[in-house]
C-alpha atoms as a PDB file:
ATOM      1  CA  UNK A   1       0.000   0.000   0.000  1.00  0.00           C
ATOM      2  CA  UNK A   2       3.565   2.228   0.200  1.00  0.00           C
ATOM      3  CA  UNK A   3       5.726   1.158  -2.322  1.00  0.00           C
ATOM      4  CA  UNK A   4       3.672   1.044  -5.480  1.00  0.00           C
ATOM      5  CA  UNK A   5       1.477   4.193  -4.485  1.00  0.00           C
ATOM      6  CA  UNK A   6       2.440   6.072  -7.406  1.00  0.00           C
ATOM      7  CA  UNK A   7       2.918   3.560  -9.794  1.00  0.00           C
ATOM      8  CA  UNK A   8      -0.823   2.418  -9.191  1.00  0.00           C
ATOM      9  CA  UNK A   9      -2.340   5.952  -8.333  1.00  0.00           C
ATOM     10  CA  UNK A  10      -4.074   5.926 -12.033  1.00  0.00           C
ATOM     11  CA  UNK A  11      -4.335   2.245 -12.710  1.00  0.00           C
ATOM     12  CA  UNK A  12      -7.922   1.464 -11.684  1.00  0.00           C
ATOM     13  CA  UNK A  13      -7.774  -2.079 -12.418  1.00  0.00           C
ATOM     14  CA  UNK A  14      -5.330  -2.512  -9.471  1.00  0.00           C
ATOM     15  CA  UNK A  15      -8.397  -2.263  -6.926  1.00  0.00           C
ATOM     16  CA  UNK A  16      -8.788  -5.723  -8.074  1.00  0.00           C
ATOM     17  CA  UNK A  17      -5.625  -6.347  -6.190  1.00  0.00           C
ATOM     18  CA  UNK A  18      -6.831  -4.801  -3.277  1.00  0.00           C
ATOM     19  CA  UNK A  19     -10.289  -6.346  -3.035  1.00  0.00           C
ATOM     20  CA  UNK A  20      -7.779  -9.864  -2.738  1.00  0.00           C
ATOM     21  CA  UNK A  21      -5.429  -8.896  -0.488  1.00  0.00           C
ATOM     22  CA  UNK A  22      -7.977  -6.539   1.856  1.00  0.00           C
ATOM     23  CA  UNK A  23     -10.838 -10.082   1.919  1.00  0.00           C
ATOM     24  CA  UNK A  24      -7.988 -12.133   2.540  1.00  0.00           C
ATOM     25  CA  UNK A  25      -6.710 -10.545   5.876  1.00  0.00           C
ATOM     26  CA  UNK A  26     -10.577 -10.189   6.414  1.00  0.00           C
ATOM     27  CA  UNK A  27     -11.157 -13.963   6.234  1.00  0.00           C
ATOM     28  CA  UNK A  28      -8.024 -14.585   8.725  1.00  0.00           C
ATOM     29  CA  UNK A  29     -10.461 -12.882  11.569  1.00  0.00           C
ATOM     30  CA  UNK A  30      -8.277  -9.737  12.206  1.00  0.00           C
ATOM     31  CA  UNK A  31      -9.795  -6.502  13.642  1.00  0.00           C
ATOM     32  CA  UNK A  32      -7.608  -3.990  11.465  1.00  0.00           C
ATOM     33  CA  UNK A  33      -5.739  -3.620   8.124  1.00  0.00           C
ATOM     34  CA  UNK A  34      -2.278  -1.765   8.380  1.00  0.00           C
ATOM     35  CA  UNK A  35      -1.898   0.598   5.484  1.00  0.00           C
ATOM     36  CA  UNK A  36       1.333   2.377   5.285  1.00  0.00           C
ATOM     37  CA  UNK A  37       0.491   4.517   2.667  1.00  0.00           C
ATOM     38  CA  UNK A  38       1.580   7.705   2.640  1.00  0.00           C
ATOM     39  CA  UNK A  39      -0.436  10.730   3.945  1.00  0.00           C
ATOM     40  CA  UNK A  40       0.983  13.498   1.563  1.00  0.00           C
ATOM     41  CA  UNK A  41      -2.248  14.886  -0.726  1.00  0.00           C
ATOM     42  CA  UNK A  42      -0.715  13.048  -3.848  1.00  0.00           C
ATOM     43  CA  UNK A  43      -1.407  10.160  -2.561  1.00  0.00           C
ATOM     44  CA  UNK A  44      -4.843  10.004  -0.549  1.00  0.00           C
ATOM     45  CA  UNK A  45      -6.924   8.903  -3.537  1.00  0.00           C
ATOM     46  CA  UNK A  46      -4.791   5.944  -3.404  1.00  0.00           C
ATOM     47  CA  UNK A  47      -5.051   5.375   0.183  1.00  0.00           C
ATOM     48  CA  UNK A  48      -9.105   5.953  -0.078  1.00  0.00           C
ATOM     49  CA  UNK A  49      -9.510   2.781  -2.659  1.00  0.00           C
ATOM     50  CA  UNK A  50      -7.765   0.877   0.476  1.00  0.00           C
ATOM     51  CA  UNK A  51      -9.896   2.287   3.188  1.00  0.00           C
ATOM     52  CA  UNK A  52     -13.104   1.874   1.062  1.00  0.00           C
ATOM     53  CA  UNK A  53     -11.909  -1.872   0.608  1.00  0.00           C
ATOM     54  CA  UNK A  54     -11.712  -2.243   4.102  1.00  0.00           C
ATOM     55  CA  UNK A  55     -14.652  -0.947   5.271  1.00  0.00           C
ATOM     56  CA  UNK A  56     -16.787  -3.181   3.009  1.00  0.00           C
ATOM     57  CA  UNK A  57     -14.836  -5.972   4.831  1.00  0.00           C
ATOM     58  CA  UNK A  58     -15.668  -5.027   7.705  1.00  0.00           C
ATOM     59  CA  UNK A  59     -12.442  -3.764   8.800  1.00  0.00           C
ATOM     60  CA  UNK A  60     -11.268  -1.051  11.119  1.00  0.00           C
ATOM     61  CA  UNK A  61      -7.850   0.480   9.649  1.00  0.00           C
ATOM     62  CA  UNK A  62      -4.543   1.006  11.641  1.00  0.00           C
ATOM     63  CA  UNK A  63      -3.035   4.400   9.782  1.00  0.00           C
ATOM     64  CA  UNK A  64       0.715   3.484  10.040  1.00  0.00           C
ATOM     65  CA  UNK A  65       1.937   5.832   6.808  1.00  0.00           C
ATOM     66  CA  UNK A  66       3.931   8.902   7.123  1.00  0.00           C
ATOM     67  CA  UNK A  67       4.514  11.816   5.063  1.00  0.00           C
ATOM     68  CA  UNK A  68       6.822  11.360   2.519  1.00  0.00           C
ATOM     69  CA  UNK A  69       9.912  14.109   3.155  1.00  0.00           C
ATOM     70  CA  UNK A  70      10.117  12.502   6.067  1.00  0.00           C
ATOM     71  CA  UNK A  71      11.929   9.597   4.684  1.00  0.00           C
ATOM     72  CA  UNK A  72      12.410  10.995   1.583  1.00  0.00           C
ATOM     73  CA  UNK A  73      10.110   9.025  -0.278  1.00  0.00           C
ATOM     74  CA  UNK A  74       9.195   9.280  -3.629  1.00  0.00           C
ATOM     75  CA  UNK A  75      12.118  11.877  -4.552  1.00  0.00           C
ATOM     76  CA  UNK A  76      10.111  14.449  -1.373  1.00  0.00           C
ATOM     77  CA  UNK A  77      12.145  16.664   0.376  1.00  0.00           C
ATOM     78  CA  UNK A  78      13.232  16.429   4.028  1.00  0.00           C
ATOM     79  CA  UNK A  79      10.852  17.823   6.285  1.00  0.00           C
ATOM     80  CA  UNK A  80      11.174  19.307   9.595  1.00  0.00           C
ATOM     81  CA  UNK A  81       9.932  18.341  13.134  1.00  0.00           C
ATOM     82  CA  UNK A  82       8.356  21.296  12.864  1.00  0.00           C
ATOM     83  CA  UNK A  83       6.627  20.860   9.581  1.00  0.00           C
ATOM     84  CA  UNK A  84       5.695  17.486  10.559  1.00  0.00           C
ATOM     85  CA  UNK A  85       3.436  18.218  13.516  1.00  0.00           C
ATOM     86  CA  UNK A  86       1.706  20.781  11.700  1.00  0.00           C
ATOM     87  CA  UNK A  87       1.071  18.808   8.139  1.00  0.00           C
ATOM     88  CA  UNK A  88      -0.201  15.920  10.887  1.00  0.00           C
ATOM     89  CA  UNK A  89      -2.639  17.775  12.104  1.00  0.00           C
ATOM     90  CA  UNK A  90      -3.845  19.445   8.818  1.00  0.00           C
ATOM     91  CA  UNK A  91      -3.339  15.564   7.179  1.00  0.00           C
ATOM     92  CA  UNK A  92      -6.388  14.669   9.494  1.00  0.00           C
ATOM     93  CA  UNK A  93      -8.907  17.699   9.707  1.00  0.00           C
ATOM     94  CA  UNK A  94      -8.695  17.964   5.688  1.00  0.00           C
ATOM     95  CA  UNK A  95      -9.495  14.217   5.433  1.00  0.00           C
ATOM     96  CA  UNK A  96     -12.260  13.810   8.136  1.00  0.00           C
ATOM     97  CA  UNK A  97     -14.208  11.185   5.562  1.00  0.00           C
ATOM     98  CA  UNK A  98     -10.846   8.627   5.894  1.00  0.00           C
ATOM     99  CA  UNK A  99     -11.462   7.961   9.787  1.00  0.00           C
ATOM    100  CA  UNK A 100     -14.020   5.692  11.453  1.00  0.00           C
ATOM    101  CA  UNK A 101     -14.290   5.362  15.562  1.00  0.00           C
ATOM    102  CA  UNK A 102     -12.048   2.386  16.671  1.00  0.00           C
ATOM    103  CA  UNK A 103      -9.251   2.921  13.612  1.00  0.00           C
ATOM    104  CA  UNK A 104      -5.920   3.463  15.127  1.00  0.00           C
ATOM    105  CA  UNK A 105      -3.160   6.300  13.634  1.00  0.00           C
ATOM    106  CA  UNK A 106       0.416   6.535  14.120  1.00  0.00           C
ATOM    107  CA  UNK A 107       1.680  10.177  13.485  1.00  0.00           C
ATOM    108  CA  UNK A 108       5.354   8.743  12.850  1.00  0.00           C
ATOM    109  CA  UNK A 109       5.521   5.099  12.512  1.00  0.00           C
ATOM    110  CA  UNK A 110       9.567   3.611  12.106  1.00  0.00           C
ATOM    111  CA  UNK A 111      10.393   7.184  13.310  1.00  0.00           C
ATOM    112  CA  UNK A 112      13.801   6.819  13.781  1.00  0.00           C
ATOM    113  CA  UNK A 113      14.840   6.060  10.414  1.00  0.00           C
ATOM    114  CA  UNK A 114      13.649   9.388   8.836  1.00  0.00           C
ATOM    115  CA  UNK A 115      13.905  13.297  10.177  1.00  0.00           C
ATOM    116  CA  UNK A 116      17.250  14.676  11.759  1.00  0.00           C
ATOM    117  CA  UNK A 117      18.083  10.458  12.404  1.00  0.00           C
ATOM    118  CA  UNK A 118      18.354   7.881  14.887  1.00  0.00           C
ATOM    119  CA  UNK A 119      18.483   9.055  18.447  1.00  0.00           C
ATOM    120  CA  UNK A 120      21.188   5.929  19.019  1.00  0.00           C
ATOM    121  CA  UNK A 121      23.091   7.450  16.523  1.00  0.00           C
ATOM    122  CA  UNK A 122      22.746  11.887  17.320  1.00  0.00           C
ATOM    123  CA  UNK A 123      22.268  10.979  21.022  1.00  0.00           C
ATOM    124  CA  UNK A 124      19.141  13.239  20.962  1.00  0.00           C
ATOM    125  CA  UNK A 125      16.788  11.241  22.901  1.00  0.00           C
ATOM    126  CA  UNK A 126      14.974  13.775  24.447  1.00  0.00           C
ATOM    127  CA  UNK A 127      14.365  15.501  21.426  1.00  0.00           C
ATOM    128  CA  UNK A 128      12.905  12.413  19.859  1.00  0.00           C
ATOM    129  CA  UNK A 129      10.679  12.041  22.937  1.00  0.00           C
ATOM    130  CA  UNK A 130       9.261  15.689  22.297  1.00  0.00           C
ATOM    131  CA  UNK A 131       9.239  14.893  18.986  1.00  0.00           C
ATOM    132  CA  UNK A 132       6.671  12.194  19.023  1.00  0.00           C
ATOM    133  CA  UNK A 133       4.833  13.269  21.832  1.00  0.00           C
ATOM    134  CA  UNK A 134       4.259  16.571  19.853  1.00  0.00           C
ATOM    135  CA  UNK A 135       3.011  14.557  17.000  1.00  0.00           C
ATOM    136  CA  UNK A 136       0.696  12.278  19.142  1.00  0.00           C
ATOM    137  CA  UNK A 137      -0.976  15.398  21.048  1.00  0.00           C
ATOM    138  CA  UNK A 138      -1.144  17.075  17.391  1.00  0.00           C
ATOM    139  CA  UNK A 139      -3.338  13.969  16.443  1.00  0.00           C
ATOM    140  CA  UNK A 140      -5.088  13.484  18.979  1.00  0.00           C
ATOM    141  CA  UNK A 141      -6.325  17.401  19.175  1.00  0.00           C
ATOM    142  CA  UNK A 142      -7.260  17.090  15.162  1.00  0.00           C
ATOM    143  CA  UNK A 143      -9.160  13.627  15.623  1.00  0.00           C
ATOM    144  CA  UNK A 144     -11.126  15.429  18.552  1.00  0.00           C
ATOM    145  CA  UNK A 145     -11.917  18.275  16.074  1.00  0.00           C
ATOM    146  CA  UNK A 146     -13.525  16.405  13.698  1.00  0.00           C
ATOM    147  CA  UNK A 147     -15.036  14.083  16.084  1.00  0.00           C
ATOM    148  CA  UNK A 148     -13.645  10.743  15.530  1.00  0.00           C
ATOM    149  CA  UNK A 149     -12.881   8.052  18.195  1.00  0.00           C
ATOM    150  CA  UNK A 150      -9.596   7.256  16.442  1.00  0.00           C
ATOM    151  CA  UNK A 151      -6.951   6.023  18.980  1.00  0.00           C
ATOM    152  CA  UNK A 152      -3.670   8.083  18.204  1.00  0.00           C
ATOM    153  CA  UNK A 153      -0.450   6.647  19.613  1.00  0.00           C
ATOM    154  CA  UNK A 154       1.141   2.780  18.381  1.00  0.00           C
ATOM    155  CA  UNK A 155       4.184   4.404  17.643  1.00  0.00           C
ATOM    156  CA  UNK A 156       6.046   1.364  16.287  1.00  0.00           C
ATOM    157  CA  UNK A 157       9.962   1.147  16.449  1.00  0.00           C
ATOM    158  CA  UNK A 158      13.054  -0.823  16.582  1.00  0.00           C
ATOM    159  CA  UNK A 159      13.209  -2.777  19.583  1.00  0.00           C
ATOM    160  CA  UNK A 160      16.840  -0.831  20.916  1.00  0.00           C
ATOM    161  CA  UNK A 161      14.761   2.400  19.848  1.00  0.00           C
ATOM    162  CA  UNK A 162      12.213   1.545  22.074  1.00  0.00           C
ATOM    163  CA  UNK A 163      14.760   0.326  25.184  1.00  0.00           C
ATOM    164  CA  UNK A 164      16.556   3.674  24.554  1.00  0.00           C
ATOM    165  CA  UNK A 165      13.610   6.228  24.361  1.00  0.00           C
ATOM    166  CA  UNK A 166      10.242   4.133  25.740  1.00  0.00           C
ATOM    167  CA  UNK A 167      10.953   5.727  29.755  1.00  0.00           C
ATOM    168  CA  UNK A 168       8.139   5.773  31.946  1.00  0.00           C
ATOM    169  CA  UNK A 169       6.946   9.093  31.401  1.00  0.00           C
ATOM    170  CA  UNK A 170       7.592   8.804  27.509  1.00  0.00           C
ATOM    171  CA  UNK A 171       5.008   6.165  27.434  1.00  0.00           C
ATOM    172  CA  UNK A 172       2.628   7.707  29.813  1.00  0.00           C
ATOM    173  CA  UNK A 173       2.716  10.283  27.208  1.00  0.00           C
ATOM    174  CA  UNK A 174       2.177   8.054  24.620  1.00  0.00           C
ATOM    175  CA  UNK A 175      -1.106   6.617  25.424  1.00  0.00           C
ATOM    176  CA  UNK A 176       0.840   3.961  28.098  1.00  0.00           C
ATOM    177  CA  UNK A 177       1.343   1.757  24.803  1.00  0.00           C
ATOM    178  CA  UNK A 178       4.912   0.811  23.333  1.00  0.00           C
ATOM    179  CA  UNK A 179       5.091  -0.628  19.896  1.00  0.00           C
ATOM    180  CA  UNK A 180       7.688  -2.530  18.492  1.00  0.00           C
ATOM    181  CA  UNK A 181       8.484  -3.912  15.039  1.00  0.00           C
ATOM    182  CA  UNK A 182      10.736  -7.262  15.995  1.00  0.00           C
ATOM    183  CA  UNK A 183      12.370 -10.188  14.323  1.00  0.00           C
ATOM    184  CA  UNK A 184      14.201 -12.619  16.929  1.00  0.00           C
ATOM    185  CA  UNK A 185      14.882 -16.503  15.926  1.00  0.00           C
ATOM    186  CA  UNK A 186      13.767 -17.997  18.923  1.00  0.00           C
ATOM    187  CA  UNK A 187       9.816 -17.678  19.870  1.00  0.00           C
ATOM    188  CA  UNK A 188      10.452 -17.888  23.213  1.00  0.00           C
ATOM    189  CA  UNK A 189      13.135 -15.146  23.225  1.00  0.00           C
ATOM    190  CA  UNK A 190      10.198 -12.538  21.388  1.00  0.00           C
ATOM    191  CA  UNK A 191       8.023 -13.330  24.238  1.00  0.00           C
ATOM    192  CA  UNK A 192      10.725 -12.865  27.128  1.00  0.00           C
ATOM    193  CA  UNK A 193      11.633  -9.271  24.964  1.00  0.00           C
ATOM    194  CA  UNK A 194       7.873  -8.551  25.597  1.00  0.00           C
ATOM    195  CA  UNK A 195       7.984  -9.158  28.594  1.00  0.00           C
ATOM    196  CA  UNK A 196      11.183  -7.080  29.029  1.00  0.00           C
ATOM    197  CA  UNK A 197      10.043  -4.291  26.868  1.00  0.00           C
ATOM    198  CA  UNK A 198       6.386  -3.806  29.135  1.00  0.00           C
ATOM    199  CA  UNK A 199       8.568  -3.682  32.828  1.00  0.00           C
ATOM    200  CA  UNK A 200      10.712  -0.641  31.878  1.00  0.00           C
ATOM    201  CA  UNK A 201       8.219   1.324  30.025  1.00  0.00           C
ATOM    202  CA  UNK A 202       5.492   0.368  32.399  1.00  0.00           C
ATOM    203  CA  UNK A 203       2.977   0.388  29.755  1.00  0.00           C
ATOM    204  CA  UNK A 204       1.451  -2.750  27.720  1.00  0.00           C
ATOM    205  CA  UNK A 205       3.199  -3.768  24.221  1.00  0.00           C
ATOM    206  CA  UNK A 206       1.656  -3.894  20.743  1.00  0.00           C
ATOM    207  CA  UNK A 207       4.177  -5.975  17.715  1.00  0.00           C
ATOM    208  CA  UNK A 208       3.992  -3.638  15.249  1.00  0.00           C
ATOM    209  CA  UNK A 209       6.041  -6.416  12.855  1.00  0.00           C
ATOM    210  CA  UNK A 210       5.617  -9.740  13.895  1.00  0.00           C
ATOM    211  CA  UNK A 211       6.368 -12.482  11.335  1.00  0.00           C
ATOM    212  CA  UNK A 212       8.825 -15.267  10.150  1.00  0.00           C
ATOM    213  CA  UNK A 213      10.987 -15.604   7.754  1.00  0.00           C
ATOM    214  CA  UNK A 214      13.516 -13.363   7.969  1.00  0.00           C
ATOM    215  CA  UNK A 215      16.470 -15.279   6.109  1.00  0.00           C
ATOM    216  CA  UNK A 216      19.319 -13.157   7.978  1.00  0.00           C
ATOM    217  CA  UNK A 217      17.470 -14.656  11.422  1.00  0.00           C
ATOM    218  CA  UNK A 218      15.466 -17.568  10.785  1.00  0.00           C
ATOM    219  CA  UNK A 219      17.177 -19.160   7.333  1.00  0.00           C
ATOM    220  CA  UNK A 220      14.941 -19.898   4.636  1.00  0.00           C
ATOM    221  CA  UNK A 221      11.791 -21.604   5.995  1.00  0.00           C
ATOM    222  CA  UNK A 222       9.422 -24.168   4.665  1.00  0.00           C
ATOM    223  CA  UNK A 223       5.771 -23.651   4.644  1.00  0.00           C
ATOM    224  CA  UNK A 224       5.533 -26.127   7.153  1.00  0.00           C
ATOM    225  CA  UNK A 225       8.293 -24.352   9.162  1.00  0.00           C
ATOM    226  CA  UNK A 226       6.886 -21.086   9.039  1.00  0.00           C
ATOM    227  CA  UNK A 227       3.500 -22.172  10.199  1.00  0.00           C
ATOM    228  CA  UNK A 228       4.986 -24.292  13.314  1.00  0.00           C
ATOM    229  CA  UNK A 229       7.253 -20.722  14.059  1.00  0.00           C
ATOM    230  CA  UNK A 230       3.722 -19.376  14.385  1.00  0.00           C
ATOM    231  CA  UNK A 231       2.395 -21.865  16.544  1.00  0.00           C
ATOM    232  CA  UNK A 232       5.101 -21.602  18.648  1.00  0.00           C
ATOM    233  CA  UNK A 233       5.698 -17.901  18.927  1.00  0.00           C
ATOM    234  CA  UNK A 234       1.840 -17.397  19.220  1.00  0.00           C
ATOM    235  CA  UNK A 235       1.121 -19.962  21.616  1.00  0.00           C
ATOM    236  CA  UNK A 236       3.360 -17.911  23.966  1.00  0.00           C
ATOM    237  CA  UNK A 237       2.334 -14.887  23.082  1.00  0.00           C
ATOM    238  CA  UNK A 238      -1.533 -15.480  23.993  1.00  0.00           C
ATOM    239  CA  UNK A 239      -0.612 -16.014  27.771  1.00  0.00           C
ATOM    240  CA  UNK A 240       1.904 -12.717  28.096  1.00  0.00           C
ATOM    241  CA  UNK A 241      -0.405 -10.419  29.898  1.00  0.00           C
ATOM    242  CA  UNK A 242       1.778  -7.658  28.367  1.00  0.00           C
ATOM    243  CA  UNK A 243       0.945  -8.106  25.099  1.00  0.00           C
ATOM    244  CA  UNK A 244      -2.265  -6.246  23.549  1.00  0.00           C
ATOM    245  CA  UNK A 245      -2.142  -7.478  20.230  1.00  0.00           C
ATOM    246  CA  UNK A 246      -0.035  -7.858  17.027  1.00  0.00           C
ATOM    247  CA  UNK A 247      -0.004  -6.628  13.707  1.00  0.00           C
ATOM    248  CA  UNK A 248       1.568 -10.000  11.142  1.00  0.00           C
ATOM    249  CA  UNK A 249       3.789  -8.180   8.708  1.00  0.00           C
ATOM    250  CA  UNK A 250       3.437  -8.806   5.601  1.00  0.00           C
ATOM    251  CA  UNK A 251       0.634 -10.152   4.143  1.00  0.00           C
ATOM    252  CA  UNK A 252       2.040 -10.503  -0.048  1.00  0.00           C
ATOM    253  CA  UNK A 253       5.518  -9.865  -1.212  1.00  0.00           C
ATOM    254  CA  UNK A 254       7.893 -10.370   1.684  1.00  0.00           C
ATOM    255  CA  UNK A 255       9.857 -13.638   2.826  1.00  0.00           C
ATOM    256  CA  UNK A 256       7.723 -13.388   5.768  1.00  0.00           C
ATOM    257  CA  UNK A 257       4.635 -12.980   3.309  1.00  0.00           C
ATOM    258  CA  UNK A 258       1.113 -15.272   4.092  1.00  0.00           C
ATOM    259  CA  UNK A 259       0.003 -15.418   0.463  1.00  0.00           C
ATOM    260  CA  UNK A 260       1.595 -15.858  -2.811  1.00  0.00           C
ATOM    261  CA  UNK A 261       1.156 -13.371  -5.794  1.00  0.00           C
ATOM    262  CA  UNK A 262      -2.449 -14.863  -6.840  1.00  0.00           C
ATOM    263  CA  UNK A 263      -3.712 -15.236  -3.724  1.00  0.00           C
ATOM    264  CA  UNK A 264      -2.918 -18.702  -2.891  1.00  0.00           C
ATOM    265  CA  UNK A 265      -2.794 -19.360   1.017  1.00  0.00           C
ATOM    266  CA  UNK A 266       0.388 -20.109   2.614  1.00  0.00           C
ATOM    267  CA  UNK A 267       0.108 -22.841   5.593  1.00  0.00           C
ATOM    268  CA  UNK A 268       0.722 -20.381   7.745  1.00  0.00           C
ATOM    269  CA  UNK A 269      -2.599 -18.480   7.247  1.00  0.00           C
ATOM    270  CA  UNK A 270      -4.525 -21.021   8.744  1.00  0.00           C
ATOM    271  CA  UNK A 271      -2.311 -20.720  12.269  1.00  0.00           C
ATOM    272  CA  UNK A 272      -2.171 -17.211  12.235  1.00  0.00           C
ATOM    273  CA  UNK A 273      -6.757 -17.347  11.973  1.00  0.00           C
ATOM    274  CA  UNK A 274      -6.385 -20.207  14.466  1.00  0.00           C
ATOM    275  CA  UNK A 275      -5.283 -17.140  16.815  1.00  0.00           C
ATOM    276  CA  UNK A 276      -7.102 -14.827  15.835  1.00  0.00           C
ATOM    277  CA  UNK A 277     -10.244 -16.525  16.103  1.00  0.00           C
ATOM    278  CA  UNK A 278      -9.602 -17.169  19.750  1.00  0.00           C
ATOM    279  CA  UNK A 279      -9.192 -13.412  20.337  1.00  0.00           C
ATOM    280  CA  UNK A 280     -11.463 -12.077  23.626  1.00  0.00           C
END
């Protein structure tokens, strides 16, 4: 829903596509669709045919783009922290029709890799604090304008992001949520980092990535073998009172991915709606 954004912005036949992928993650018995599409104006036609989509699905949406000079997408120039908090809140009151109560937005997801850098590398890790915590209020005041019950905050990360900036007052700030995007090998070493993550911040834990195979950590995986990673991993994960939920990442054209090109199930879809059908 990122990469191809402008490629597909004027190819109608490509909500085809969408209408797949958007019924498949439907089917699996999850409560949101992340769409990482950008929020610049260029592209919010494109990011509407994906909302639409999931709304006729039944879906609630987790907003997990970002503006594109923040990274530098799509040849955009850098932006400012500054300019950033102030296109975020414009981004939402110009686009009231987007939102539905119960979808979830992330001003700045994968924050750290975009703006003046990573705090591990300029050391500014109170700036990066006020950074996001200026975005999140920002959000949170424009989704109260328009009168939306969107839940601002998810603020996904590297894990070492999140042990070097996630303090308790940070996440207070942050709606008492930490959100990490996290590839280990060993199931039972994600849920101990959980675990970890939840009794410095003092607030619950969200996986903002969750998903085997990585090759660099897990080798290349079987169908079989991905599935039984799942089992594993999620059969821990179900019991860690610190855990809220989990966002599987990526549904088509990753080595972690659930379905092929066409649409063809992977053996790990039916583990992954095993869980999610047991969701309270």
């Amino acid at each position: 829903s990122r990469d191809i954004a402008r490629e597909k912005l004027a190819d109608n036949s490509f909500d085809n596509i969408i209408e797949t992928q958007v019924k498949n993650i439907a089917a699996t018995g999850a409560t949101h669709i992340a769409l990482a599409t950008p929020y610049d104006e260029e592209f919010v036609p494109f990011l509407t045919r994906w909302v639409d989509s999931a709304r006729s699905h039944g879906l609630k949406v987790w907003f997990r783009g970002n503006f594109s000079g923040w990274e530098k997408w799509f040849d955009h120039d850098q932006m400012t922290r500054e300019e950033h908090v102030a296109a975020t809140k414009a981004f939402i009151k110009a686009n009231p029709d987007l939102f539905e109560d119960g979808d979830l937005f992330t001003p700045c997801p994968e924050c750290e890799n975009g703006g003046p850098g990573d705090p591990r590398l300029t050391r500014d890790f109170e700036g990066h604090r006020r950074f996001l915590i200026a975005t999140h209020n920002a959000a949170t005041q424009a989704f109260w304008e328009i009168g939306k019950k969107v839940k601002v905050g998810y603020h996904s990360m590297n894990y070492d992001v999140a042990l070097a900036i996630m303090d308790r007052p940070t996440t207070a700030a942050l709606g008492g949520v930490v959100t990490i995007d996290h590839y280990v090998k060993s199931p039972s070493q994600l849920n101990a980092d959980v675990t970890k993550i939840a009794e410095l911040s003092g607030g619950k834990v969200f996986l903002g990535e969750y998903g085997a195979p990585i090759p660099d950590i897990h080798g290349m995986l079987s169908q079989e073998e991905q599935a039984k990673w799942l089992e594993e991993s999620l059969s821990l994960l179900k019991n860690n009172q610190s855990l809220i939920g989990l966002s599987y990442w990526v549904g088509v054209g990753g080595s972690t991915k659930l379905w092929d090109e066409d649409g063809t199930a992977r053996s790990a879809v039916s583990t992954l709606t095993k869980y999610y059908s047991q969701r309270q």
